[in-house]
Protein backbone atom coordinates (compact mmCIF):
# COMPACT_ATOMS: atom_id res chain seq x y z
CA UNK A 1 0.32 -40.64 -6.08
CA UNK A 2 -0.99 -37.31 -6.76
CA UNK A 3 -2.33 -34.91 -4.08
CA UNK A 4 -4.62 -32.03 -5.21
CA UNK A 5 -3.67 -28.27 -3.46
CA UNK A 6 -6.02 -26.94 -1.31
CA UNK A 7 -7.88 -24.22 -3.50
CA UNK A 8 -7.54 -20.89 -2.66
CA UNK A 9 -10.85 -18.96 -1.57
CA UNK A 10 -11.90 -16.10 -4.02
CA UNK A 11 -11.64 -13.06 -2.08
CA UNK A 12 -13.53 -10.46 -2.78
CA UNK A 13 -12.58 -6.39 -2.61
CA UNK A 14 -15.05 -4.29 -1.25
CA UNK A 15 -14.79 -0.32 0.12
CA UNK A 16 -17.09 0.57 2.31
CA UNK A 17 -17.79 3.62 4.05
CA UNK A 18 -18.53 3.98 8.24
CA UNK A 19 -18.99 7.09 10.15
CA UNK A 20 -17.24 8.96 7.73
CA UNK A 21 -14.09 7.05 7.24
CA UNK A 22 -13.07 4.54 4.63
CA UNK A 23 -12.11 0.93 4.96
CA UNK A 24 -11.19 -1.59 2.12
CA UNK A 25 -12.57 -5.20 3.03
CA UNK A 26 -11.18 -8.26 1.83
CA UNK A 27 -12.92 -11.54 2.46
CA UNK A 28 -14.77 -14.50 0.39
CA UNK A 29 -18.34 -12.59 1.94
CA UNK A 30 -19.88 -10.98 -0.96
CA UNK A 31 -20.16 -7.24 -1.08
CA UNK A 32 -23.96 -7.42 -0.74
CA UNK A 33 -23.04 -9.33 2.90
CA UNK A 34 -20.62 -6.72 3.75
CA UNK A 35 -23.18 -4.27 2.81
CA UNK A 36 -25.99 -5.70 4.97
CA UNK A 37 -23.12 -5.50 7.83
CA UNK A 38 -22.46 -2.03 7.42
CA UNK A 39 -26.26 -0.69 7.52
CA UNK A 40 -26.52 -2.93 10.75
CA UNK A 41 -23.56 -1.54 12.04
CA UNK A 42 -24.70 2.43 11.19
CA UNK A 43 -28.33 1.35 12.48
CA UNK A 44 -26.54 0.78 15.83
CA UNK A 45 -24.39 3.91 15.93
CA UNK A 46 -27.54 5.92 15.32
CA UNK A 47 -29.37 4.27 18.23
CA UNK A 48 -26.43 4.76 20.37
CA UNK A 49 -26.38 8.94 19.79
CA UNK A 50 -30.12 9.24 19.95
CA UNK A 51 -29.82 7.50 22.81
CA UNK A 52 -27.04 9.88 24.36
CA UNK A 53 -28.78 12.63 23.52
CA UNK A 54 -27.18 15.94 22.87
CA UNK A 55 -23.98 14.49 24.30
CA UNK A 56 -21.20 14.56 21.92
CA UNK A 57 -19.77 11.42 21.51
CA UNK A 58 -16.15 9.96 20.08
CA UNK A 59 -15.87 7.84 17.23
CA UNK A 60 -13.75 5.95 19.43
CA UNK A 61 -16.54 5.95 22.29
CA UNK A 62 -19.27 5.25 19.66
CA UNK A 63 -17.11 1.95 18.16
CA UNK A 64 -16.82 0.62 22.11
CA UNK A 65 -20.65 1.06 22.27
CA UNK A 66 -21.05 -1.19 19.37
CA UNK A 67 -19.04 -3.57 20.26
CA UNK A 68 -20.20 -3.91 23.91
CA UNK A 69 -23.93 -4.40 22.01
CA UNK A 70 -22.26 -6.52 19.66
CA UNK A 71 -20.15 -8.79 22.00
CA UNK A 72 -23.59 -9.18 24.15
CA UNK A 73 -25.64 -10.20 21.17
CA UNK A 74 -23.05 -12.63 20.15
CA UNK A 75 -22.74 -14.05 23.97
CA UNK A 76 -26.46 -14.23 24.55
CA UNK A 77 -26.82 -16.00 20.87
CA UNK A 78 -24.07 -18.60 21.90
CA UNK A 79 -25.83 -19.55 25.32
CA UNK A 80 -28.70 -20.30 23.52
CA UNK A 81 -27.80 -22.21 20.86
CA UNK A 82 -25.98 -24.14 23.47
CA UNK A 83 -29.27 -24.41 25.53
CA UNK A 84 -30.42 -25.87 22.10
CA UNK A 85 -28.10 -28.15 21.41
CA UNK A 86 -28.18 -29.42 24.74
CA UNK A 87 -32.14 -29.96 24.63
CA UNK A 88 -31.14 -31.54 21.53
CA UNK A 89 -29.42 -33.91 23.15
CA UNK A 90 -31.28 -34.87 25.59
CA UNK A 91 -34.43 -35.74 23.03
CA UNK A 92 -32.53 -38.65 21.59
């Protein structure tokens, strides 16, 4: 009997550049995904300090910003697909 390996997923390499500071990404997303990330994460950190005004934020307070918009996207975006599926459910 012979049993195939589970293939290893291509990773790709990919620098990118946030606030400043450099981080090396590995994943299997391709760089123009990671890319498309990045701007959305930047587009959020720029809303965030015109929104604070002339008040001098962290990079550390700006990161917790994005996440807290971040982690209530993704929550909001869970309940409703579960909504969905649910209605979903209940049409069969």
């Amino acid at each position: 009997m012979v049993t195939k390996k589970a293939e290893k997923p291509v990773l790709n390499r990919v620098t990118i550049k946030i606030m400043g500071d450099e981080y090396n990404v590995v994943g299997a997303e391709s760089a123009e995904y990671i890319d498309e990330l990045v701007k959305q994460i930047e587009a959020k950190i720029d809303s965030i300090q015109k929104a604070h005004g002339d008040a001098k934020l962290s990079k550390t307070q700006l990161a917790i910003l994005v996440a807290l918009q971040l982690a209530d996207e993704m929550v909001k975006l869970r309940i409703e697909h579960e909504n969905l599926v649910r209605l979903i459910q209940e049409a069969k």
